[in-house]
N, C-alpha and C. Protein backbone atom coordinates (compact mmCIF):
# COMPACT_ATOMS: atom_id res chain seq x y z
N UNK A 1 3.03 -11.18 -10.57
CA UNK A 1 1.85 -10.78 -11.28
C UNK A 1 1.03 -9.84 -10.39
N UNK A 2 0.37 -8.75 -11.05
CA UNK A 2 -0.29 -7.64 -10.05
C UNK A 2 -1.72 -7.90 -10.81
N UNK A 3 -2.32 -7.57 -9.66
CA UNK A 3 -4.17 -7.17 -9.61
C UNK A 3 -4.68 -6.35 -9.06
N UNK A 4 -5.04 -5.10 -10.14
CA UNK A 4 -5.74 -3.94 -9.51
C UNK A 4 -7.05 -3.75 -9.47
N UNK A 5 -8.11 -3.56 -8.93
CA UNK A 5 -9.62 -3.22 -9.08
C UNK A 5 -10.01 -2.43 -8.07
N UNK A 6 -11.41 -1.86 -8.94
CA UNK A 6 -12.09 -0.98 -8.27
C UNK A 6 -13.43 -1.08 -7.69
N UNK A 7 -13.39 -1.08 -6.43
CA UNK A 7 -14.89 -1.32 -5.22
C UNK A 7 -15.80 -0.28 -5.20
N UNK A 8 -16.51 0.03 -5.38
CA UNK A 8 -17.39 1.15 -5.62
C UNK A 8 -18.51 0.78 -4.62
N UNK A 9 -18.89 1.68 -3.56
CA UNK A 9 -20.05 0.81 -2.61
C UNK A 9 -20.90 2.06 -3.60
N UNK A 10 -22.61 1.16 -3.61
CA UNK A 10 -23.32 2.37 -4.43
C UNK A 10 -25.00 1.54 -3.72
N UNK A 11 -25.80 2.41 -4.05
CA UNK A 11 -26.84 2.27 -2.98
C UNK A 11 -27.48 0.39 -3.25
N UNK A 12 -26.88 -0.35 -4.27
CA UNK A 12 -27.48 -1.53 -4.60
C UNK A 12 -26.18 -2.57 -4.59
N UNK A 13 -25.38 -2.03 -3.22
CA UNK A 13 -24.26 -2.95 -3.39
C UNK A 13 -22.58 -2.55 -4.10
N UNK A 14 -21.66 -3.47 -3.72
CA UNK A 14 -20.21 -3.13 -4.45
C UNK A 14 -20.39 -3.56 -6.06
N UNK A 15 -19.97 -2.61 -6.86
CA UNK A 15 -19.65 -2.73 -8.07
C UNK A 15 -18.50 -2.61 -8.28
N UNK A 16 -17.76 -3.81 -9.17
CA UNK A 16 -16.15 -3.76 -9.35
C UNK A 16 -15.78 -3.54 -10.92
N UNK A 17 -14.51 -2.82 -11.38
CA UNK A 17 -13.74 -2.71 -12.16
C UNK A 17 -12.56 -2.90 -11.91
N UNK A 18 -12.03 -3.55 -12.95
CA UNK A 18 -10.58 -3.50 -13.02
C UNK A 18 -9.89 -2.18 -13.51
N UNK A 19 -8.73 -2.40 -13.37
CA UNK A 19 -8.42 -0.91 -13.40
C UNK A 19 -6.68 -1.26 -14.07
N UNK A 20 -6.65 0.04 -15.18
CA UNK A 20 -5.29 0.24 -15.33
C UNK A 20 -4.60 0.80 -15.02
N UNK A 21 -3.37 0.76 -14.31
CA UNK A 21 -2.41 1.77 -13.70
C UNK A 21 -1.32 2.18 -14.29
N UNK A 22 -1.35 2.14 -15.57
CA UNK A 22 -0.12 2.47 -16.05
C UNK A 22 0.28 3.69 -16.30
N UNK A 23 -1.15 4.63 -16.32
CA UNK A 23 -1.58 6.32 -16.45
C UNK A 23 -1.22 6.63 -15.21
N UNK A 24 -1.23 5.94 -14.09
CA UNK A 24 -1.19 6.61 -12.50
C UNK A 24 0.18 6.60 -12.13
N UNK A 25 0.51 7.83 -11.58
CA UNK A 25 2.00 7.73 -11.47
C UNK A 25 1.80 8.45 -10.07
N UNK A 26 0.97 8.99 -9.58
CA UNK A 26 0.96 9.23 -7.89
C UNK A 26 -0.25 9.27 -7.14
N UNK A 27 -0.23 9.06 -5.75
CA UNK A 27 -1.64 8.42 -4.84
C UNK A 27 -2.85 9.60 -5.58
N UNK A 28 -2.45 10.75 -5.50
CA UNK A 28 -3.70 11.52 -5.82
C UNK A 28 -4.29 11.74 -7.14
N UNK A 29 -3.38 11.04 -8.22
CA UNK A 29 -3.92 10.43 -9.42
C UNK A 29 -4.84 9.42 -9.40
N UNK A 30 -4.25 8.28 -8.28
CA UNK A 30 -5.07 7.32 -8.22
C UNK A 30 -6.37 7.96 -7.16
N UNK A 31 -6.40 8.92 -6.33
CA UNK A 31 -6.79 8.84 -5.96
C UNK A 31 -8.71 9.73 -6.83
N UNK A 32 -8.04 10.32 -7.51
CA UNK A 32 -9.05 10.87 -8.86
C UNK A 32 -9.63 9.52 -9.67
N UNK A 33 -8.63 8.96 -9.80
CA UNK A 33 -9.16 7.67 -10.83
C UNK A 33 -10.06 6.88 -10.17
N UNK A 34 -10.40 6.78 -8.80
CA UNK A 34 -11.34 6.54 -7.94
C UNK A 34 -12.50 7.14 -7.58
N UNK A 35 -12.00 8.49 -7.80
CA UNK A 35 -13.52 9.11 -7.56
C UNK A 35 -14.14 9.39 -8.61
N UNK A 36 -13.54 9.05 -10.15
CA UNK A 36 -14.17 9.12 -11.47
C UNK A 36 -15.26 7.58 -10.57
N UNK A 37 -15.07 6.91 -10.58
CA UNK A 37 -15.38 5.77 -10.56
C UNK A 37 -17.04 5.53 -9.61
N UNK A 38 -16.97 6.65 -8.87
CA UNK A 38 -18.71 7.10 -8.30
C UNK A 38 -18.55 8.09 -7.86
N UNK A 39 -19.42 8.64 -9.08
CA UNK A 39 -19.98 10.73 -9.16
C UNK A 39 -20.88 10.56 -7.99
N UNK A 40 -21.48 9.87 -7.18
CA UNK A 40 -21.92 10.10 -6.25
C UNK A 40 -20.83 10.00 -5.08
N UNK A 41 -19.42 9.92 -4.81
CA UNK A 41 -18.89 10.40 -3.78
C UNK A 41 -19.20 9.70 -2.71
N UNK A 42 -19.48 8.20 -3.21
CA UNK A 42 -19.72 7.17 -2.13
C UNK A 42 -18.42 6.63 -2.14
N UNK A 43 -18.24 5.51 -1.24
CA UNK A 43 -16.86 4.87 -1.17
C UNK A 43 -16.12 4.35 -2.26
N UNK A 44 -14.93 4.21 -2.50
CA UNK A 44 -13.79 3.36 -3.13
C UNK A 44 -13.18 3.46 -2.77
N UNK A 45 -13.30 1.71 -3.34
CA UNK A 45 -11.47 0.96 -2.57
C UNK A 45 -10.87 0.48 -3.69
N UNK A 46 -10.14 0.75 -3.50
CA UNK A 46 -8.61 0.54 -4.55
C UNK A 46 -7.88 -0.44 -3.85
N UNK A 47 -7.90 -1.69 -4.57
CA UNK A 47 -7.11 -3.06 -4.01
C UNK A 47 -6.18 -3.25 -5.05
N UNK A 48 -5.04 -3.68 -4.51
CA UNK A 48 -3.63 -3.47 -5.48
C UNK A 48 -3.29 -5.10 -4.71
N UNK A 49 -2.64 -5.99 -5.57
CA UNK A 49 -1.83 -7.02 -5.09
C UNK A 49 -0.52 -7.43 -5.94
N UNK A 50 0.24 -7.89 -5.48
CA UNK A 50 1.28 -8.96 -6.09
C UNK A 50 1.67 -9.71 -5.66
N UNK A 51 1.10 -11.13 -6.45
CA UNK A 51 0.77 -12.19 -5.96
C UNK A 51 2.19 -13.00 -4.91
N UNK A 52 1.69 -13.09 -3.80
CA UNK A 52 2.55 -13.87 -2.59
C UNK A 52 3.92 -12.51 -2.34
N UNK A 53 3.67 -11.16 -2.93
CA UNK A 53 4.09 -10.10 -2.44
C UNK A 53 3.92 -9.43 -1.12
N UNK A 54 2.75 -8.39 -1.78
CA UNK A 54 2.40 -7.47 -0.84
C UNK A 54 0.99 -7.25 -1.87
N UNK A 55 0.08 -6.43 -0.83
CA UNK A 55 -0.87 -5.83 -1.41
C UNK A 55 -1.33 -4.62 -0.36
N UNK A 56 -2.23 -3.95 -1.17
CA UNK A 56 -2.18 -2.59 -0.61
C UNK A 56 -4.17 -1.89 -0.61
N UNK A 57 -4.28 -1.60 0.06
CA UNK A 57 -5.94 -0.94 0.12
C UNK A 57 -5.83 0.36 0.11
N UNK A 58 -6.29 1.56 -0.76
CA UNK A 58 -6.77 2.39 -1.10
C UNK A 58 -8.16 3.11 -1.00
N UNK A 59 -8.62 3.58 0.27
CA UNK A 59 -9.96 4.37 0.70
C UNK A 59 -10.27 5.50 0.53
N UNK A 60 -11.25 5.94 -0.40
CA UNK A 60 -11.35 7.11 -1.08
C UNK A 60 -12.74 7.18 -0.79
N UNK A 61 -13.01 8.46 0.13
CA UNK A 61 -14.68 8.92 0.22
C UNK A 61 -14.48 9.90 0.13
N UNK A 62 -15.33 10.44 -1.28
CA UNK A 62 -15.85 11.25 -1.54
C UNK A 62 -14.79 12.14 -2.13
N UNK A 63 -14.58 13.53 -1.38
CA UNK A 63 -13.04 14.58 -1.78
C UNK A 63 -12.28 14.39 -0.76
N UNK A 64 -12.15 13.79 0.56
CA UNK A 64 -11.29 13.12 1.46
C UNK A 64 -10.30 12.76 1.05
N UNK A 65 -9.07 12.92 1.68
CA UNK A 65 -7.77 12.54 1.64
C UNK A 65 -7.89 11.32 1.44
N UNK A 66 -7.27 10.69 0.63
CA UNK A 66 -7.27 8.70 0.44
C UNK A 66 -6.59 8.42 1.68
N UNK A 67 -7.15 6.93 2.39
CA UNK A 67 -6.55 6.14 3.40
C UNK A 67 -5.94 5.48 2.62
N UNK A 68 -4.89 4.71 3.19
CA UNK A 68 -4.12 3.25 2.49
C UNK A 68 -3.17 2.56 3.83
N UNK A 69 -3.42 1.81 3.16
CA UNK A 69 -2.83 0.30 4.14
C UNK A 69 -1.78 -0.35 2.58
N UNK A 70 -0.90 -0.21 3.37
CA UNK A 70 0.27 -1.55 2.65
C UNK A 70 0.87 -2.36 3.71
N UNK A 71 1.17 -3.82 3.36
CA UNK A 71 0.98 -4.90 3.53
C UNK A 71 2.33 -4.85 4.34
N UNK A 72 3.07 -4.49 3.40
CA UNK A 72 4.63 -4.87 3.64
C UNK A 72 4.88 -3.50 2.73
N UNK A 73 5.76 -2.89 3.03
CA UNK A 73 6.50 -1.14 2.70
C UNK A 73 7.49 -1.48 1.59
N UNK A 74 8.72 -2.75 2.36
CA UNK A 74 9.82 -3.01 1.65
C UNK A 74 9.49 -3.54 0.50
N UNK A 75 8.84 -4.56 0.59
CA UNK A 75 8.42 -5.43 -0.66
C UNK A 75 7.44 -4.31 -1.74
N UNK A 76 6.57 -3.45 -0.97
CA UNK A 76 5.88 -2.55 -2.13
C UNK A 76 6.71 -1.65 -2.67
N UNK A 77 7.85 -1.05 -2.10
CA UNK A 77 8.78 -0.51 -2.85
C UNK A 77 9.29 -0.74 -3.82
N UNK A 78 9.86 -1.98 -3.77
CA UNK A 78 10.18 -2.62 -5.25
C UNK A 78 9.48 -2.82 -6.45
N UNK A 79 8.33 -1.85 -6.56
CA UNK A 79 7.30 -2.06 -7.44
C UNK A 79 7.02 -0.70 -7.96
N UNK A 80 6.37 -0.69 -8.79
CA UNK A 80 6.29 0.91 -9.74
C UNK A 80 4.93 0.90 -8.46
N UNK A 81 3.68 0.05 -8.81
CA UNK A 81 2.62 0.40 -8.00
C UNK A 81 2.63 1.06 -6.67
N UNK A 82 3.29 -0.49 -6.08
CA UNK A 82 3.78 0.19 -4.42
C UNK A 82 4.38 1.48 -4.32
N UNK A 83 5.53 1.73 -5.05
CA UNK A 83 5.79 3.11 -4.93
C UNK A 83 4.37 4.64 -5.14
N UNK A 84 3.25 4.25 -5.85
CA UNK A 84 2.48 5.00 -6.21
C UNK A 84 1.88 5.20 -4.63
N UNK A 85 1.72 4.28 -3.80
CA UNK A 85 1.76 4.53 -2.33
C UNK A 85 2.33 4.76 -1.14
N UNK A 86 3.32 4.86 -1.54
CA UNK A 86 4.21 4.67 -0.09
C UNK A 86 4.37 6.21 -0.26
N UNK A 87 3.97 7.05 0.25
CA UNK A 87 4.09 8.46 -0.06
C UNK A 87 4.76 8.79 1.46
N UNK A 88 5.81 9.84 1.13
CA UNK A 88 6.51 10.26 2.25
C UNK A 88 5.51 10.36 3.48
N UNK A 89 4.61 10.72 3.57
CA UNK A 89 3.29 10.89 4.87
C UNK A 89 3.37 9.84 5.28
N UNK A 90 2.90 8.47 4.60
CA UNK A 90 2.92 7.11 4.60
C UNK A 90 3.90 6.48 5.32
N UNK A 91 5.18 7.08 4.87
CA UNK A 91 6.43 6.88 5.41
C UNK A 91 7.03 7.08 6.43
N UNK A 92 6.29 8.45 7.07
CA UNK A 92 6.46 9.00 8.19
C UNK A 92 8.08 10.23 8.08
N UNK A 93 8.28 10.22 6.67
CA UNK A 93 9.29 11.36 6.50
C UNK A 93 9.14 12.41 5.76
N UNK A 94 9.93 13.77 5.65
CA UNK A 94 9.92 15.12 5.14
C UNK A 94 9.93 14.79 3.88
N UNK A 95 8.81 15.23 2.97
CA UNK A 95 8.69 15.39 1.30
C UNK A 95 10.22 15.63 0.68
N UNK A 96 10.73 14.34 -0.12
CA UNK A 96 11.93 14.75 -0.75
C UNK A 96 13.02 14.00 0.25
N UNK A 97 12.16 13.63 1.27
CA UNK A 97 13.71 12.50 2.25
C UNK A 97 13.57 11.46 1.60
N UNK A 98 14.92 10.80 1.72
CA UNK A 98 15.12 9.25 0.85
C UNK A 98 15.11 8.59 2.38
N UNK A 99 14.51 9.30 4.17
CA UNK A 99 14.61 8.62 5.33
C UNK A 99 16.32 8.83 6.17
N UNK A 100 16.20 8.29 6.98
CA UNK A 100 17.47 8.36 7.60
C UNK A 100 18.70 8.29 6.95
N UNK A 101 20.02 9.18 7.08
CA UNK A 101 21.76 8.91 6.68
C UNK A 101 22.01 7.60 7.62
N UNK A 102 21.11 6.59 6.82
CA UNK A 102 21.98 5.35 8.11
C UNK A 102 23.56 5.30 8.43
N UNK A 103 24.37 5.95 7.61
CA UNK A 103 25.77 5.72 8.50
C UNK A 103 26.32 6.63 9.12
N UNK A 104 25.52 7.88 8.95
CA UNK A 104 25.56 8.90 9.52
C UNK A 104 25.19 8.54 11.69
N UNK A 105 24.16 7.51 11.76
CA UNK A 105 23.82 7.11 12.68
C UNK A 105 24.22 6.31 13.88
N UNK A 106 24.96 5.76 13.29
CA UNK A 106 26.09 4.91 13.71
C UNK A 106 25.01 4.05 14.85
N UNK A 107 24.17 3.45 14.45
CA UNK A 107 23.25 2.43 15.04
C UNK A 107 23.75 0.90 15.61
N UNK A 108 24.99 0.84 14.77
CA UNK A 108 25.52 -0.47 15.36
C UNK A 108 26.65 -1.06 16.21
N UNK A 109 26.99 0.03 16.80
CA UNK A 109 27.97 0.16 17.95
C UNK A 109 29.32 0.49 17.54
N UNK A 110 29.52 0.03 15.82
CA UNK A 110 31.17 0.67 15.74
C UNK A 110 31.95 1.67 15.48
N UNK A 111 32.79 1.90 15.62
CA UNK A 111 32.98 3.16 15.55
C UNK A 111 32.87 4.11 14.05
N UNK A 112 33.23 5.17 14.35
CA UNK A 112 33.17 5.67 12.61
C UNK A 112 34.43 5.44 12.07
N UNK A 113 34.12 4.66 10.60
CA UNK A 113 35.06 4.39 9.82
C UNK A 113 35.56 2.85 10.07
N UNK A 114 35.11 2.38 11.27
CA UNK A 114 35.39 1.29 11.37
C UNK A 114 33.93 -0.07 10.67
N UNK A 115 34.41 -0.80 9.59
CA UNK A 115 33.36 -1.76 8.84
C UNK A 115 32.72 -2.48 9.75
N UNK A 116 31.07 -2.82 10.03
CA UNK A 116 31.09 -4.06 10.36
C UNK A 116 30.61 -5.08 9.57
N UNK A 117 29.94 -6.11 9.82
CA UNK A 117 30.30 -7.39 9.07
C UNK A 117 29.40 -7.21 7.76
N UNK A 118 27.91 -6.21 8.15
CA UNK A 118 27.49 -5.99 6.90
C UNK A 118 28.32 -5.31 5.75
N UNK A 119 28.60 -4.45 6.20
CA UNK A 119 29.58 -3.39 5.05
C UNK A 119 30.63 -4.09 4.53
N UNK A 120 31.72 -5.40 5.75
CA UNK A 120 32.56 -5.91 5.31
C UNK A 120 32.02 -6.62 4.02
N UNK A 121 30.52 -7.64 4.23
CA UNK A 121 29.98 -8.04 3.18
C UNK A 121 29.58 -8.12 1.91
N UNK A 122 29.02 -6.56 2.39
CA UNK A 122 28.40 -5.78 1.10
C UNK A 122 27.00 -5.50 1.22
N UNK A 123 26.88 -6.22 2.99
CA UNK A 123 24.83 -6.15 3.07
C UNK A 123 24.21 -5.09 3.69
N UNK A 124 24.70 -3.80 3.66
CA UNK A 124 24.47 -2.70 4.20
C UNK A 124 23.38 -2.31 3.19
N UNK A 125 22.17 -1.70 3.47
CA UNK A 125 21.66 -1.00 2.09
C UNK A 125 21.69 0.36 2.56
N UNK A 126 22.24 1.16 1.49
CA UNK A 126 22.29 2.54 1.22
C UNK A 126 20.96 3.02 2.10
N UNK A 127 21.11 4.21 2.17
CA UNK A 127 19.73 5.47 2.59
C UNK A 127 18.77 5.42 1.59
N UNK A 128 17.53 5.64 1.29
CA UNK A 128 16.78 5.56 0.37
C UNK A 128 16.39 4.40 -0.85
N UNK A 129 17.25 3.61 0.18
CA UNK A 129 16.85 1.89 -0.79
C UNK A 129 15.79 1.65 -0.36
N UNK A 130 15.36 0.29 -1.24
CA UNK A 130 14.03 -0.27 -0.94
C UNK A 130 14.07 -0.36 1.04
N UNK A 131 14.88 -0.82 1.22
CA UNK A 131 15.78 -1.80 2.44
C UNK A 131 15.64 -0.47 3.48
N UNK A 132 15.51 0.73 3.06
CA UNK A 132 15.52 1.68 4.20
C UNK A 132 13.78 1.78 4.32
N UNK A 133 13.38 1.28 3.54
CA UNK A 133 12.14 1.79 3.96
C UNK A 133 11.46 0.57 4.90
N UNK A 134 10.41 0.14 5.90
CA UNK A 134 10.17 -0.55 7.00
C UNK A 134 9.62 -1.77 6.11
N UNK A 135 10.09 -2.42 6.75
CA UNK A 135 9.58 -4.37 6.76
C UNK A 135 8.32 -4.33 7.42
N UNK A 136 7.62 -4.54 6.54
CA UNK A 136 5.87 -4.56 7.23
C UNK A 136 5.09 -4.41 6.76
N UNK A 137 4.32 -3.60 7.92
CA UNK A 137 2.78 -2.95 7.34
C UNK A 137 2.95 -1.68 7.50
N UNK A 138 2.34 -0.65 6.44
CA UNK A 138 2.45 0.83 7.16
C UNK A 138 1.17 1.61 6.70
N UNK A 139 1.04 2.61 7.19
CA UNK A 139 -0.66 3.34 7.04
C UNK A 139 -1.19 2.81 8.05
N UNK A 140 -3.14 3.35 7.29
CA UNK A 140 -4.02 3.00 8.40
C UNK A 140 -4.55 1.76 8.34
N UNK A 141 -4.26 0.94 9.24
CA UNK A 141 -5.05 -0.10 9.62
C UNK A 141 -6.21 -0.89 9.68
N UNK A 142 -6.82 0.39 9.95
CA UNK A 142 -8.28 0.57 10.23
C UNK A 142 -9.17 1.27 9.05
N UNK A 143 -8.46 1.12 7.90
CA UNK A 143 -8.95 1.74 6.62
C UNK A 143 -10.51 1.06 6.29
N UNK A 144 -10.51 0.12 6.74
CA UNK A 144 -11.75 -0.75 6.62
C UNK A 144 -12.93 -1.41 7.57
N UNK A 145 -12.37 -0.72 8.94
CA UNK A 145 -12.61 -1.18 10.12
C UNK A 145 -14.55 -1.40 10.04
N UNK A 146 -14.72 -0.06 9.44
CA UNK A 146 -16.19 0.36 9.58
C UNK A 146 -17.35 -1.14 8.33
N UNK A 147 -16.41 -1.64 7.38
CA UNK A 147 -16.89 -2.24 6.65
C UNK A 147 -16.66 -3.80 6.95
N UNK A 148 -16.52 -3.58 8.18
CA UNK A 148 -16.04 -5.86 8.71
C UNK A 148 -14.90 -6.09 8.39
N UNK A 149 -13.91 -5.68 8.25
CA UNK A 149 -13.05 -5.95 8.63
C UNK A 149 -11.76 -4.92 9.64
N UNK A 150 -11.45 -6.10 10.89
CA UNK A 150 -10.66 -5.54 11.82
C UNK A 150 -9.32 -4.89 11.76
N UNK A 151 -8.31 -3.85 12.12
CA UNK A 151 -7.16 -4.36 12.17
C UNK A 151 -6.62 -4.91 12.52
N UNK A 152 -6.88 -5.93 13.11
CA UNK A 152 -6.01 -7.47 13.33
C UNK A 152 -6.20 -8.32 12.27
N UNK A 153 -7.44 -8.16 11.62
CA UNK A 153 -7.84 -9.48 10.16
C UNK A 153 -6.95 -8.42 9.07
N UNK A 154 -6.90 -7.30 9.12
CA UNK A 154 -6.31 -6.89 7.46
C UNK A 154 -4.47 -7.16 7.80
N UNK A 155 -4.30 -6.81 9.09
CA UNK A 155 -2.91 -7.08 9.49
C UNK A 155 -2.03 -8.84 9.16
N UNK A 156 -3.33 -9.53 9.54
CA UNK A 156 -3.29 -11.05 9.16
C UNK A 156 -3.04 -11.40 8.07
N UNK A 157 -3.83 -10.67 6.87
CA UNK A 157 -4.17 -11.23 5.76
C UNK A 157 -2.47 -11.53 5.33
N UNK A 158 -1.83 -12.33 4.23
CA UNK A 158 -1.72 -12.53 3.49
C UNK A 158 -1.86 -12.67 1.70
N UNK A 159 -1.50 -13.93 1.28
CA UNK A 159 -1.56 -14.26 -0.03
C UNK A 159 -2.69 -13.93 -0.87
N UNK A 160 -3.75 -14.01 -0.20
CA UNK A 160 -5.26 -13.82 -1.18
C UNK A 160 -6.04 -12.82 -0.53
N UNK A 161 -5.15 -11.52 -0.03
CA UNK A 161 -6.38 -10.72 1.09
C UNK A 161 -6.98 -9.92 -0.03
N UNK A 162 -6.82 -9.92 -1.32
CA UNK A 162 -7.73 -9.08 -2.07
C UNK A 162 -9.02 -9.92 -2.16
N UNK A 163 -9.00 -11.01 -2.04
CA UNK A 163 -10.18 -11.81 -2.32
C UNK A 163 -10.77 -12.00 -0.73
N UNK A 164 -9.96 -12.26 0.14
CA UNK A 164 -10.92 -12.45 2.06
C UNK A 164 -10.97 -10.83 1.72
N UNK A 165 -11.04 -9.54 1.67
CA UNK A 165 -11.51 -8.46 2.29
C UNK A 165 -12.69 -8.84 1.18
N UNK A 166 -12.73 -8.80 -0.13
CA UNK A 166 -13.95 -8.74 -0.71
C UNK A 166 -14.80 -9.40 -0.57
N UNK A 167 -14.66 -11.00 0.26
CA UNK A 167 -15.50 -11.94 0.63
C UNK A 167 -16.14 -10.98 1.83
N UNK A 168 -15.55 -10.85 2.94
CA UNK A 168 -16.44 -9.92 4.12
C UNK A 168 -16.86 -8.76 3.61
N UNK A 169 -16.09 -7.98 2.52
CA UNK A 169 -17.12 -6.77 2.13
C UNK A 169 -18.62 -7.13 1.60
N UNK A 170 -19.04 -8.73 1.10
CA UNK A 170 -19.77 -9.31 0.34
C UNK A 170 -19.34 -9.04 -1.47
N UNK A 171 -18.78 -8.65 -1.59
CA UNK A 171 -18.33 -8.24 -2.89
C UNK A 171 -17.39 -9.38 -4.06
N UNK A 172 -17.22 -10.66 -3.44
CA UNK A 172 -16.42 -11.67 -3.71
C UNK A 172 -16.36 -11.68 -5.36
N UNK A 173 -18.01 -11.83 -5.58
CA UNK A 173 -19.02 -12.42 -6.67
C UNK A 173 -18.27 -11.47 -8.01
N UNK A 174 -18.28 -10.02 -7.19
CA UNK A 174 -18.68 -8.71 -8.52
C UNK A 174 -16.86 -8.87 -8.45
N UNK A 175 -16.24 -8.93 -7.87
CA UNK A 175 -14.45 -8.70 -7.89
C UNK A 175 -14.24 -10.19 -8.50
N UNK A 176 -14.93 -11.21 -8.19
CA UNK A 176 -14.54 -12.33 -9.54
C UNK A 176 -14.71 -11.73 -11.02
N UNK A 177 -15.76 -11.11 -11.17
CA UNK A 177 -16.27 -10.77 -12.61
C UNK A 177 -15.31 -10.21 -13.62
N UNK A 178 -14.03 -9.46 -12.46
CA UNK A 178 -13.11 -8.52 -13.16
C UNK A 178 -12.12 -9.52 -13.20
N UNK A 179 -11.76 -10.18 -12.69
CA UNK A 179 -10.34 -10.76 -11.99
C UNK A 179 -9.55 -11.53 -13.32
């Protein structure tokens, strides 16, 4: 199950909406659909989750390039959303790479042409699978640093970090309203 909403800091506090993503098909869509969200060009955050997944933060000031933090890369891949973030930059590869020819690389000591136990298996994943992309966290860290929370607490979070970042943003109350 996914939960998207929108943080709006505005001079009397965070105001939240929920938000539909089914119109957004890339970060700088979403990242418009955020700045519809305060003509004053104050902050939004774009909080994306799936539940006991991954979740993902979206920082949008003003006409600024969006920040984002995802949780876990592999696990957001497997998702229409996550994919709306994991943008090759994100990724750390050339626009249009699916990432490394892993067998091209020969990373695991055997020779070429010779199987090892993954391939004998079948547990190799192709170049440009979910599986090539990193187990983790990727982006900025510190997308939120300035608003109380650390990158060590967003790195921490887990299962309910859409709800602990909005508790330290103070925003708990207005992101229940949508939820």
């Amino acid at each position: 199950m996914y939960f998207a909403a929108l943080l709006a800091r505005t001079e009397d506090g965070w105001e939240a909406s929920d938000t539909e993503l089914d119109d957004v098909e890339t970060l700088s869509d979403l990242a418009d659909l955020a700045r519809e969200a305060s003509p004053d060009e104050d902050t939004v955050l774009v909080l994306i989750e799936q539940e006991e997944g991954w979740f993902g933060v979206v920082r949008v000031d003003g006409e600024e390039d969006p920040r984002v933090y995802v949780s876990d890369a592999a696990a957001a891949a497997r998702s229409s959303y996550g994919e709306i973030l994991l943008t090759d930059e994100l990724l750390g590869r050339e626009p249009g790479d699916d990432g490394p020819d892993l067998d091209a690389l020969d990373l695991d000591g055997t020779e070429d042409g010779e199987p090892d136990d993954e391939d004998a298996e079948g547990g190799a994943a192709p170049a440009g699978s979910a599986d090539a992309v990193p187990h983790g966290p990727v982006g900025d860290a510190r997308v939120l640093e300035d608003l109380g929370v650390s990158e060590k607490e967003l790195r921490s979070m887990t299962g309910d970090a859409v709800n602990e970042i909005a508790e330290v943003l103070g925003a708990s109350e207005v992101l229940e309203t949508v939820r």
